[in-house]
PDB file of N, CA and C in Angstrom:
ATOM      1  N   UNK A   1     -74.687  32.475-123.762  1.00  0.00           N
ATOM      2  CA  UNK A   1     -73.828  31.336-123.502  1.00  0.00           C
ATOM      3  C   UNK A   1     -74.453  30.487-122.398  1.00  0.00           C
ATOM      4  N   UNK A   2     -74.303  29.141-122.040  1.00  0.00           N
ATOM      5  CA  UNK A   2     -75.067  28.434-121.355  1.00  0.00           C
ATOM      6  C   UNK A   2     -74.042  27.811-120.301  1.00  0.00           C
ATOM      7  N   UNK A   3     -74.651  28.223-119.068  1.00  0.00           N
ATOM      8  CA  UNK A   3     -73.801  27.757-118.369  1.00  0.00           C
ATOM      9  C   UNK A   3     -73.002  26.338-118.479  1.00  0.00           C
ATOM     10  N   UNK A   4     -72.712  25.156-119.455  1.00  0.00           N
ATOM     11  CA  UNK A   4     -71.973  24.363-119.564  1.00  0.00           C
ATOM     12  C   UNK A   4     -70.795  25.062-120.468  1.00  0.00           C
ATOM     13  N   UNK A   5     -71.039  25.823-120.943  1.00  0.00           N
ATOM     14  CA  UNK A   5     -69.966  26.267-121.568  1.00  0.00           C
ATOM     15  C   UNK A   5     -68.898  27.408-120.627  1.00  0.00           C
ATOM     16  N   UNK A   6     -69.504  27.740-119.880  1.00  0.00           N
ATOM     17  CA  UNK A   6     -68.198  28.523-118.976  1.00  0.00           C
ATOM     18  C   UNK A   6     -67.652  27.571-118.483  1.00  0.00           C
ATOM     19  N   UNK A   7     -68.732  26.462-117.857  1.00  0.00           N
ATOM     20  CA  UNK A   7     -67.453  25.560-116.987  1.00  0.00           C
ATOM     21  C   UNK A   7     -66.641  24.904-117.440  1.00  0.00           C
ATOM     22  N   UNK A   8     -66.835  24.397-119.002  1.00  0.00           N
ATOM     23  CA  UNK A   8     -66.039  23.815-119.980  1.00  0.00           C
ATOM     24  C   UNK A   8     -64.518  24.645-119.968  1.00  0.00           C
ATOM     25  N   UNK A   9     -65.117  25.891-120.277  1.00  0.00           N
ATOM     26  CA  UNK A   9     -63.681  26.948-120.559  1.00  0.00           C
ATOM     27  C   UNK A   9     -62.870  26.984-119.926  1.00  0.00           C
ATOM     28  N   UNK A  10     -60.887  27.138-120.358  1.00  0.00           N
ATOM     29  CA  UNK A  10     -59.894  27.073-119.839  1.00  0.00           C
ATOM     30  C   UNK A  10     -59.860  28.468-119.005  1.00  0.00           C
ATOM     31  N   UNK A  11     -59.969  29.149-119.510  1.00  0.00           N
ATOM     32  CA  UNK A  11     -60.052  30.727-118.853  1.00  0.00           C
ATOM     33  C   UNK A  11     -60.554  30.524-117.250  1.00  0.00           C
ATOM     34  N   UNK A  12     -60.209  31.441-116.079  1.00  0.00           N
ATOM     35  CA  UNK A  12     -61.047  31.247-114.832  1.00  0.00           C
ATOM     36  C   UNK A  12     -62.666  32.210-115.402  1.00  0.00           C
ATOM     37  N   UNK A  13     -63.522  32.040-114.465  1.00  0.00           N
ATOM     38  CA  UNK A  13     -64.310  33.193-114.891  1.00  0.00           C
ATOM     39  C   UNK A  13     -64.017  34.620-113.776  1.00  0.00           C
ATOM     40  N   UNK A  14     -64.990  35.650-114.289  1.00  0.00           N
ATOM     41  CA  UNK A  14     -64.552  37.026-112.977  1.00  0.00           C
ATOM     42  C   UNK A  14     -64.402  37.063-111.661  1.00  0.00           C
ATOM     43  N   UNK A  15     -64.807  35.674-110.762  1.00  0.00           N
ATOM     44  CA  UNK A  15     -65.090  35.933-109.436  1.00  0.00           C
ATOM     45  C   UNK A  15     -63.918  35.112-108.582  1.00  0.00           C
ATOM     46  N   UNK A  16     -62.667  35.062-109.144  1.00  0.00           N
ATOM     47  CA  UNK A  16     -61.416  34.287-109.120  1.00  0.00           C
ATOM     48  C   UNK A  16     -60.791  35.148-108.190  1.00  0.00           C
ATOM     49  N   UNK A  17     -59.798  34.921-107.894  1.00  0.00           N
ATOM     50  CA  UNK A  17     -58.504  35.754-107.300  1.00  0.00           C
ATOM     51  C   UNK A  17     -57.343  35.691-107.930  1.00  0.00           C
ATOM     52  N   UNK A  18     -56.651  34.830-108.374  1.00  0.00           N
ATOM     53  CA  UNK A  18     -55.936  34.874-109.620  1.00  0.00           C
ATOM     54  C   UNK A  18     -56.478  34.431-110.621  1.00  0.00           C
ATOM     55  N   UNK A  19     -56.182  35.366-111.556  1.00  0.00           N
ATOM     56  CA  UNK A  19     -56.765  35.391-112.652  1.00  0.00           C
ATOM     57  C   UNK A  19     -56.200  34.420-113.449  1.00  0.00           C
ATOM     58  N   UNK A  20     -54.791  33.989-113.631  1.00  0.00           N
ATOM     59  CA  UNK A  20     -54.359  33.332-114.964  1.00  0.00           C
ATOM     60  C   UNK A  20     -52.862  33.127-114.498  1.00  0.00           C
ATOM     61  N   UNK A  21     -52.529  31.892-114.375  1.00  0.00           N
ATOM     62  CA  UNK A  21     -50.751  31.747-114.182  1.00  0.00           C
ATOM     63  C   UNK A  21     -49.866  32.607-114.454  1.00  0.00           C
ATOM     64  N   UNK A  22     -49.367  33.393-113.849  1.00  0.00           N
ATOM     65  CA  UNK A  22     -48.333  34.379-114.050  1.00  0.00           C
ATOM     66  C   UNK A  22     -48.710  35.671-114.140  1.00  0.00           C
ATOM     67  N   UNK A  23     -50.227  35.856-114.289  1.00  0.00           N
ATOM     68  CA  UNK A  23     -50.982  37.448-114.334  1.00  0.00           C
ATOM     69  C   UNK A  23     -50.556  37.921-113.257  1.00  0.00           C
ATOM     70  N   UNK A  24     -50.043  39.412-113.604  1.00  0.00           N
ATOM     71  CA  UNK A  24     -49.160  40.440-112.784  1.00  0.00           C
ATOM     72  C   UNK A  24     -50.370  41.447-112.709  1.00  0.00           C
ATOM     73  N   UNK A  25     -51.478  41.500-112.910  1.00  0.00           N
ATOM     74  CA  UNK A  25     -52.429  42.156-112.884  1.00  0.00           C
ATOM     75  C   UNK A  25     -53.435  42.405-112.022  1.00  0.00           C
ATOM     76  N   UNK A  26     -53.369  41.254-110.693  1.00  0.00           N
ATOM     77  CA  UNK A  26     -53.984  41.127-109.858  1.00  0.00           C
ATOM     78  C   UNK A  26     -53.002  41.625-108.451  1.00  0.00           C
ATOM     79  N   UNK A  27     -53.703  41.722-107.554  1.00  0.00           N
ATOM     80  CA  UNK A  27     -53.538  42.310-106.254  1.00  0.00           C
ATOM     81  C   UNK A  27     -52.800  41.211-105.800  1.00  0.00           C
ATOM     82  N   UNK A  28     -51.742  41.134-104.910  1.00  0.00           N
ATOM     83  CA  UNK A  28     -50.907  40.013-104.095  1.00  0.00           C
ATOM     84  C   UNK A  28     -51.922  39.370-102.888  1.00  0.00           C
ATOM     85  N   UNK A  29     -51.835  38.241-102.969  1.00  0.00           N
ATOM     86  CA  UNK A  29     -52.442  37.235-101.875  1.00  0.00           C
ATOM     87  C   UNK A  29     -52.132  37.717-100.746  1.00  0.00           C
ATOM     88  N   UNK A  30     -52.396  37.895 -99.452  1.00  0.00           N
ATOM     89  CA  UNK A  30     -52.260  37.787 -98.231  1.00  0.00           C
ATOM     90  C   UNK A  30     -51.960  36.632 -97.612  1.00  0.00           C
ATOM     91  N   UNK A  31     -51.239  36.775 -96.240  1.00  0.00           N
ATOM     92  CA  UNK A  31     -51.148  35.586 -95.377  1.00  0.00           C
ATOM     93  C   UNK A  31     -50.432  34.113 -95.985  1.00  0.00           C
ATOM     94  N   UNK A  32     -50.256  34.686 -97.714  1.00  0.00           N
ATOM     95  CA  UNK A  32     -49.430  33.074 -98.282  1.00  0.00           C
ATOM     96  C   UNK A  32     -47.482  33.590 -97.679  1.00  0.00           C
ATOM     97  N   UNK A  33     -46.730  32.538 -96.415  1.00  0.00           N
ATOM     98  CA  UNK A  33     -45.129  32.817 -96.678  1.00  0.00           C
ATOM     99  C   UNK A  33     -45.010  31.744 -97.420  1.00  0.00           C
ATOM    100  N   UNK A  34     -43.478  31.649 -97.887  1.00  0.00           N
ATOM    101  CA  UNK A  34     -42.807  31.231 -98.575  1.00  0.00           C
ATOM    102  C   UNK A  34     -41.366  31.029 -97.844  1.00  0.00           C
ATOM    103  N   UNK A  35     -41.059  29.882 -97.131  1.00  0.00           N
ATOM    104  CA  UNK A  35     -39.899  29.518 -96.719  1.00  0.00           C
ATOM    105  C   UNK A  35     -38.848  28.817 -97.793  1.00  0.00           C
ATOM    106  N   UNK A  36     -37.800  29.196 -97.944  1.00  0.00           N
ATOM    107  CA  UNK A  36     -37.004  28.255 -98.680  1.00  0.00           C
ATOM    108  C   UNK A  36     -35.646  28.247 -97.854  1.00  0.00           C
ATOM    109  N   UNK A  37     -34.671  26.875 -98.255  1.00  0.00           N
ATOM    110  CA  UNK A  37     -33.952  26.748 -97.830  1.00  0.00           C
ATOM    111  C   UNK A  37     -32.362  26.163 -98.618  1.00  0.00           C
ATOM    112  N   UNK A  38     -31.319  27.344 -98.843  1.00  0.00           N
ATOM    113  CA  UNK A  38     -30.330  26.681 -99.516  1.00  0.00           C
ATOM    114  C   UNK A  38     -30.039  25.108-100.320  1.00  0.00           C
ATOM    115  N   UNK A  39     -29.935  24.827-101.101  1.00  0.00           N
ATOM    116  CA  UNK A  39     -29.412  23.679-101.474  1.00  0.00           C
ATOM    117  C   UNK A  39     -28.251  22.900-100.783  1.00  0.00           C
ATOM    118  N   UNK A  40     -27.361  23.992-100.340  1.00  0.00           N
ATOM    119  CA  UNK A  40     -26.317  23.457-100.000  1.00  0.00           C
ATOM    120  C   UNK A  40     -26.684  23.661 -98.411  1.00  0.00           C
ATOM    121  N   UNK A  41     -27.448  23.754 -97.659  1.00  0.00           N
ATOM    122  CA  UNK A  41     -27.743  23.305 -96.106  1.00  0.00           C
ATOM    123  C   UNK A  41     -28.566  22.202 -95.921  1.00  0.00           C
ATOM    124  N   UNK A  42     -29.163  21.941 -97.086  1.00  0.00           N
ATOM    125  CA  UNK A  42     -29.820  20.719 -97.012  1.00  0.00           C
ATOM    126  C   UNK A  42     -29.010  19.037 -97.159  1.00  0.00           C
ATOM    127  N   UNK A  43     -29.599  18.823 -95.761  1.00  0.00           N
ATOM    128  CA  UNK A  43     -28.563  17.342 -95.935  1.00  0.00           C
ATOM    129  C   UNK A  43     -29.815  16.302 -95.553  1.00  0.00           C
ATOM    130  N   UNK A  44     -29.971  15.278 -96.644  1.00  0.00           N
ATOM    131  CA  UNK A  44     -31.645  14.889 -96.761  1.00  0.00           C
ATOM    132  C   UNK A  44     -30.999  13.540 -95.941  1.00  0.00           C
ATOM    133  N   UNK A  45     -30.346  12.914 -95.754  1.00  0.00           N
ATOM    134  CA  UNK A  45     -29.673  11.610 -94.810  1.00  0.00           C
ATOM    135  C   UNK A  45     -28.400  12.221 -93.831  1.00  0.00           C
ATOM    136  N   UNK A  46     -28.645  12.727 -93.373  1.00  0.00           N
ATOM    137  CA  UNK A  46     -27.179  13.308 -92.488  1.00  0.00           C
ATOM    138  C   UNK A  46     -27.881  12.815 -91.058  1.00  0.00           C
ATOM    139  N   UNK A  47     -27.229  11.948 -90.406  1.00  0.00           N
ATOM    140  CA  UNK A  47     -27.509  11.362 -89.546  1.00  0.00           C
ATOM    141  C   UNK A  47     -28.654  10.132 -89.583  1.00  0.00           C
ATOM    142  N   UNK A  48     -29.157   9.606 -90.499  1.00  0.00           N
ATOM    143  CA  UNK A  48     -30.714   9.202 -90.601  1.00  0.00           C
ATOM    144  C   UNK A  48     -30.611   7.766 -89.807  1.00  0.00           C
ATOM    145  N   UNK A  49     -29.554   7.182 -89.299  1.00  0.00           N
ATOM    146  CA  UNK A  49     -29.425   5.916 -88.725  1.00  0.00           C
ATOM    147  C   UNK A  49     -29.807   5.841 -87.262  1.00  0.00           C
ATOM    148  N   UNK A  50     -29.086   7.084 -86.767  1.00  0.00           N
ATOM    149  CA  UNK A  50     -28.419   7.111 -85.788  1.00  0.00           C
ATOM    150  C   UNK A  50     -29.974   8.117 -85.236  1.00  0.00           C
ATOM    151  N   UNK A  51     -30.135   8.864 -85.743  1.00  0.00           N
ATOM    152  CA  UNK A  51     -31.664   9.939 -85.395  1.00  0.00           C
ATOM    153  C   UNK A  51     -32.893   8.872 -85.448  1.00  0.00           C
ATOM    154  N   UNK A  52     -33.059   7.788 -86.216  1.00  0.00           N
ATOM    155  CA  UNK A  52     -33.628   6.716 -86.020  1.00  0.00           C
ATOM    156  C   UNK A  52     -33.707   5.736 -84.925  1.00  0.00           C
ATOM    157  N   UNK A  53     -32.749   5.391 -84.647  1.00  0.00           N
ATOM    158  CA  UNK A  53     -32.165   4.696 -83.570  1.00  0.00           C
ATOM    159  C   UNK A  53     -32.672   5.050 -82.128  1.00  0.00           C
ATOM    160  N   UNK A  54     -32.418   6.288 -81.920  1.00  0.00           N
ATOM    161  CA  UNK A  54     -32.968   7.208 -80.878  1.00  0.00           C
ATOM    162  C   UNK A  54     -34.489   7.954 -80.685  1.00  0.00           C
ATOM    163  N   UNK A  55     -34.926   8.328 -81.395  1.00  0.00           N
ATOM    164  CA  UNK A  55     -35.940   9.099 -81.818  1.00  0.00           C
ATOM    165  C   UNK A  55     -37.196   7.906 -82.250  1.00  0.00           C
ATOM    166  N   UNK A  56     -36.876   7.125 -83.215  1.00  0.00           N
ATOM    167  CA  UNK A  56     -37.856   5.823 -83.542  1.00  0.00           C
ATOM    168  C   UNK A  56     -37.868   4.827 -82.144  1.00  0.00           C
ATOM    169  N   UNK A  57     -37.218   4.787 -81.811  1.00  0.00           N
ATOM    170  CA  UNK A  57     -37.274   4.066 -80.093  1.00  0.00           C
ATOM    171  C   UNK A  57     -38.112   4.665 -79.088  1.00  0.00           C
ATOM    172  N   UNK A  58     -37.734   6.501 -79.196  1.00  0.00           N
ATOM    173  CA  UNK A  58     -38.765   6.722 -78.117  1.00  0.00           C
ATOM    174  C   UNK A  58     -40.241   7.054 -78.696  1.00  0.00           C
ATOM    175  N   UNK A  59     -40.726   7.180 -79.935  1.00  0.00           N
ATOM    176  CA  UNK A  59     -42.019   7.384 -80.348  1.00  0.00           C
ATOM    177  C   UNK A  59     -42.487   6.225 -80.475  1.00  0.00           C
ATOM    178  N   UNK A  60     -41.561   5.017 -80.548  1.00  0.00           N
ATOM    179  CA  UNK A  60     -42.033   3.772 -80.642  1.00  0.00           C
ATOM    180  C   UNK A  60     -42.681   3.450 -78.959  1.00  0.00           C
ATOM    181  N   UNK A  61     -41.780   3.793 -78.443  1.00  0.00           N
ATOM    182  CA  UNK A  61     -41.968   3.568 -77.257  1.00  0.00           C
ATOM    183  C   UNK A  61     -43.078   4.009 -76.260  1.00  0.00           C
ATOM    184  N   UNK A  62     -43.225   5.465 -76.724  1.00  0.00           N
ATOM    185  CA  UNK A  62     -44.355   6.205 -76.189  1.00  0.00           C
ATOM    186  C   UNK A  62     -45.865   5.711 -76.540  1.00  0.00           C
ATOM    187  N   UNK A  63     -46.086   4.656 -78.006  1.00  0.00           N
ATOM    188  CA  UNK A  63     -47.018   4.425 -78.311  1.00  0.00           C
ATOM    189  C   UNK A  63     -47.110   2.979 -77.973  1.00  0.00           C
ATOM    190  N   UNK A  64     -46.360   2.274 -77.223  1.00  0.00           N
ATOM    191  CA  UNK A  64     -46.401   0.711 -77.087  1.00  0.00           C
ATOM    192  C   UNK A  64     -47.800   0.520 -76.081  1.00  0.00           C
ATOM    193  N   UNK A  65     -48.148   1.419 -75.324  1.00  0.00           N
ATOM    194  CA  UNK A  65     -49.476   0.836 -74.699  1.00  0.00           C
ATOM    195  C   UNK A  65     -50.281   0.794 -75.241  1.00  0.00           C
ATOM    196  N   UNK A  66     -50.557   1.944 -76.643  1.00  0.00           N
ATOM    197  CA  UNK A  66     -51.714   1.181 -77.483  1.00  0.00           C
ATOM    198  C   UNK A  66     -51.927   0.645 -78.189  1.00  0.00           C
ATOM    199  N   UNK A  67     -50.958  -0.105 -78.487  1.00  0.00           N
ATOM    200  CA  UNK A  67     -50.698  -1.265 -79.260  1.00  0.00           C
ATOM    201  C   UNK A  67     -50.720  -2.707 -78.587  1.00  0.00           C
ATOM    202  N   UNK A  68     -49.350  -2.630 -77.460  1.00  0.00           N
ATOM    203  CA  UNK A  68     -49.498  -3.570 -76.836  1.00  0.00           C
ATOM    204  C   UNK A  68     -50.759  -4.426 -76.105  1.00  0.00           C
ATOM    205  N   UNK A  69     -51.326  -3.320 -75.325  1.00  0.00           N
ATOM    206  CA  UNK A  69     -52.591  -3.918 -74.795  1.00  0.00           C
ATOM    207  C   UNK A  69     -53.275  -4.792 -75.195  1.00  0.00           C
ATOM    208  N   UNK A  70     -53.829  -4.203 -76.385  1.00  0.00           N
ATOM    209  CA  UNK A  70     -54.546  -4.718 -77.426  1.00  0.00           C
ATOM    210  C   UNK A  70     -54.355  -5.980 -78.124  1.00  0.00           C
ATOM    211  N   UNK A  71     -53.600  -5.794 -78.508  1.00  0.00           N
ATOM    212  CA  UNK A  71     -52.610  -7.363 -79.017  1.00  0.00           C
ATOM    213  C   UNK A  71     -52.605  -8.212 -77.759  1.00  0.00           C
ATOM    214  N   UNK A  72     -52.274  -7.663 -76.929  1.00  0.00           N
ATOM    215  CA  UNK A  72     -52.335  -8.926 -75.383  1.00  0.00           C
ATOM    216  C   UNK A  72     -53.518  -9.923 -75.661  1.00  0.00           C
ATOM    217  N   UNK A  73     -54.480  -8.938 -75.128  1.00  0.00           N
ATOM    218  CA  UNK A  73     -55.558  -9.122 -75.285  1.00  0.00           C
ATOM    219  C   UNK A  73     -56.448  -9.772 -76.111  1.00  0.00           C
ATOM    220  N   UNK A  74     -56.136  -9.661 -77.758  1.00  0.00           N
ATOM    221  CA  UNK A  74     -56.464 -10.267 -78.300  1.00  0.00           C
ATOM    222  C   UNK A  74     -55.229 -11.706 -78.790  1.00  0.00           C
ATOM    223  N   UNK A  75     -54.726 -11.662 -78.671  1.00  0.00           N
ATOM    224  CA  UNK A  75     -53.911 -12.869 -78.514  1.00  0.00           C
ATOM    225  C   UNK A  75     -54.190 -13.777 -77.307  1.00  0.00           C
ATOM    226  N   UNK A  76     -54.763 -13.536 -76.197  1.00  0.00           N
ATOM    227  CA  UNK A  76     -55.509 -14.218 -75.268  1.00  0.00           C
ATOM    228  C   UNK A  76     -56.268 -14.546 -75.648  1.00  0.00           C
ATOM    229  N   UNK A  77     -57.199 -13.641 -75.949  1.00  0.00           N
ATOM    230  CA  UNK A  77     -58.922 -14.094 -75.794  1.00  0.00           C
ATOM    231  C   UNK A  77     -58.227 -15.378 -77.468  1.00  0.00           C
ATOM    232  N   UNK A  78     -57.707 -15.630 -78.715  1.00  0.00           N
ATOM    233  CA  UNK A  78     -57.035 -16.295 -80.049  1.00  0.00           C
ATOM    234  C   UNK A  78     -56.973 -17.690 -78.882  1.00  0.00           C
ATOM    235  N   UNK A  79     -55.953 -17.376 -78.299  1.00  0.00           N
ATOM    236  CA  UNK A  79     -55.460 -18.791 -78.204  1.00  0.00           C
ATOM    237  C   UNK A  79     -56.561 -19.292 -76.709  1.00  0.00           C
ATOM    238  N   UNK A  80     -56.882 -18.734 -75.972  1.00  0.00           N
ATOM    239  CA  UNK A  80     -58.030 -19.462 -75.357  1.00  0.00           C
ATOM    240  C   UNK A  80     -59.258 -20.183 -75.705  1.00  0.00           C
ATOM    241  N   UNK A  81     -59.321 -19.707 -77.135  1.00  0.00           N
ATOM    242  CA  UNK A  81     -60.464 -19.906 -78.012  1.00  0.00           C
ATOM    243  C   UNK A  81     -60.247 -21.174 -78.799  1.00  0.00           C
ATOM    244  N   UNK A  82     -58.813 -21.027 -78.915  1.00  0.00           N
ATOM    245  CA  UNK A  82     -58.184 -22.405 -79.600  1.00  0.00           C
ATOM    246  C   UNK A  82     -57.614 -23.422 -78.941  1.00  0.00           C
ATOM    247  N   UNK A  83     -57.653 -23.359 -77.620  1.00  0.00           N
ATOM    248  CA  UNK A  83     -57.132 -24.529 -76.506  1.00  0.00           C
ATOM    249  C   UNK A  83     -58.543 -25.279 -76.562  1.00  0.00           C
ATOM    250  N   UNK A  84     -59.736 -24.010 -76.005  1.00  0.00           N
ATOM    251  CA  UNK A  84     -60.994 -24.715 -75.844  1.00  0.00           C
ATOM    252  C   UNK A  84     -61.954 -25.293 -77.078  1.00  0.00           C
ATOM    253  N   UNK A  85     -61.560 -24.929 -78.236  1.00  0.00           N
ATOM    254  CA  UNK A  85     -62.038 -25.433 -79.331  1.00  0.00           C
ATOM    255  C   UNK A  85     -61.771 -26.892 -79.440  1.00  0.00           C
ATOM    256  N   UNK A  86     -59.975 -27.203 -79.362  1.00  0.00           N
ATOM    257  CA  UNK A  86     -59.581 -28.401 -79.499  1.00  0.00           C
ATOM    258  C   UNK A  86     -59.783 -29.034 -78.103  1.00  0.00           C
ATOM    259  N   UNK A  87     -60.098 -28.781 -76.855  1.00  0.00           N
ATOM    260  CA  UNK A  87     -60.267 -29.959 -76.251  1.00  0.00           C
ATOM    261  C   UNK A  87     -62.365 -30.011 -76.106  1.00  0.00           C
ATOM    262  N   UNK A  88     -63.119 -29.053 -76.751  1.00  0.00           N
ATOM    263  CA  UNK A  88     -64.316 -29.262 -77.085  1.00  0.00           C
ATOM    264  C   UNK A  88     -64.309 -30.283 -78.319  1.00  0.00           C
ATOM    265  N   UNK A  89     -63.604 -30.803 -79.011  1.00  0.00           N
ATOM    266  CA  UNK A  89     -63.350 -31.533 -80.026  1.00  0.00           C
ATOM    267  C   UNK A  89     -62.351 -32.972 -79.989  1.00  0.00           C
ATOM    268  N   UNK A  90     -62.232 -32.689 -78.739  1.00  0.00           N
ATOM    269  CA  UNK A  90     -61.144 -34.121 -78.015  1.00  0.00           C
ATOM    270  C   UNK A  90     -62.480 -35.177 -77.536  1.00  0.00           C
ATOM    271  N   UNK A  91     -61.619 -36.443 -77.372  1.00  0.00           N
ATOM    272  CA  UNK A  91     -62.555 -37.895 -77.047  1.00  0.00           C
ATOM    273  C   UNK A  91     -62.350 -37.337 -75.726  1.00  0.00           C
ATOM    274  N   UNK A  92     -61.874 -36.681 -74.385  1.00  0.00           N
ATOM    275  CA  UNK A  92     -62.004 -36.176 -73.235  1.00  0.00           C
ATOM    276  C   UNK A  92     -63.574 -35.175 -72.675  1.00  0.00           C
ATOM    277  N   UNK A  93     -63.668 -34.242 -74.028  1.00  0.00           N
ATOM    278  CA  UNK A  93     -64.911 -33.323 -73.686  1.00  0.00           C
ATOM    279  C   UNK A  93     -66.232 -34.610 -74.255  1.00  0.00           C
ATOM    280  N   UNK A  94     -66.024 -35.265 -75.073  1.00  0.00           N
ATOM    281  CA  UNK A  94     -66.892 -36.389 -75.049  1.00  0.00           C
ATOM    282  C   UNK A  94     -67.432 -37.064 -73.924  1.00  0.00           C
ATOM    283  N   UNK A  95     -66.118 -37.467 -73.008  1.00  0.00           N
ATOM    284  CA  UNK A  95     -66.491 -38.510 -72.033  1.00  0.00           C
ATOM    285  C   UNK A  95     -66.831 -37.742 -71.042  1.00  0.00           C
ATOM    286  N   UNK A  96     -66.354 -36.932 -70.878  1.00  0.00           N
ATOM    287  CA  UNK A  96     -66.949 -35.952 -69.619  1.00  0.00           C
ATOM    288  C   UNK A  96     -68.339 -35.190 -70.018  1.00  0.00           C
ATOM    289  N   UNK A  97     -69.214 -35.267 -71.297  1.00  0.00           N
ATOM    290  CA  UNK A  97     -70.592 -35.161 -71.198  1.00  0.00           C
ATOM    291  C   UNK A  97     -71.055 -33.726 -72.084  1.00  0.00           C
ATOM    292  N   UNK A  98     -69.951 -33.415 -72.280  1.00  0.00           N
ATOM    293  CA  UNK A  98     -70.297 -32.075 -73.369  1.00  0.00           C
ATOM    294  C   UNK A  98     -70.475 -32.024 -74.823  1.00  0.00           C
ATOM    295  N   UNK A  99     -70.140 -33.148 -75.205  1.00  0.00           N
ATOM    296  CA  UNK A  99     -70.346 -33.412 -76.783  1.00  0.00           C
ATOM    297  C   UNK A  99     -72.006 -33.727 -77.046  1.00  0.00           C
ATOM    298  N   UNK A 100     -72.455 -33.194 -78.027  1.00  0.00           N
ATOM    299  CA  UNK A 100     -73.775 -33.444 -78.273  1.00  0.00           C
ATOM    300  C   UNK A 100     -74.138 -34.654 -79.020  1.00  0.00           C
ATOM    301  N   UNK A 101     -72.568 -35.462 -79.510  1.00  0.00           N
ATOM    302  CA  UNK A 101     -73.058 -36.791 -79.804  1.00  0.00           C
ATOM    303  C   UNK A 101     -73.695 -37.742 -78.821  1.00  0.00           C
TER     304      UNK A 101
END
């Protein structure tokens, strides 16, 4: 058989750990838990406004310096760039000797 044909095949080959969905034939995994939790303790919106409110405020909050800064910053350096663009482009930066006309 040539090796394109094992890898083709649905089967695993021998050097697997489970062998085949539902094979009871193999040794149990180690180290896998399995938490589950009632249906009926699960409340997937029970509070979600109000835990928002509080909780999204302070992670919001905790991360505002690295955001904020940044944005400062570049919103400075934006509009300094665009004050001096338009008065490099005014009849003023003309008469005062900076225009290369």
């Amino acid at each position: 058989m040539r090796p394109t044909e094992i890898r083709r095949s649905d089967m695993p080959g021998p050097k697997v750990y489970n062998l085949w969905w539902g094979d009871k034939g193999v040794q149990q995994q180690k180290g896998i838990v399995q938490y589950g939790l009632s249906p009926f303790k699960q409340r997937a919106v029970h509070n979600i406004i109000r835990g928002y409110i509080f909780n999204g405020y302070r992670r919001l909050s905790s991360q505002a310096v690295y955001w904020v800064i940044p944005f400062a910053i570049g919103y400075g350096t934006y509009s300094w760039a665009k004050r001096y663009d338009t008065w490099q482009n005014s009849k003023a930066a003309h008469v005062a000797g900076h225009g290369a006309h």
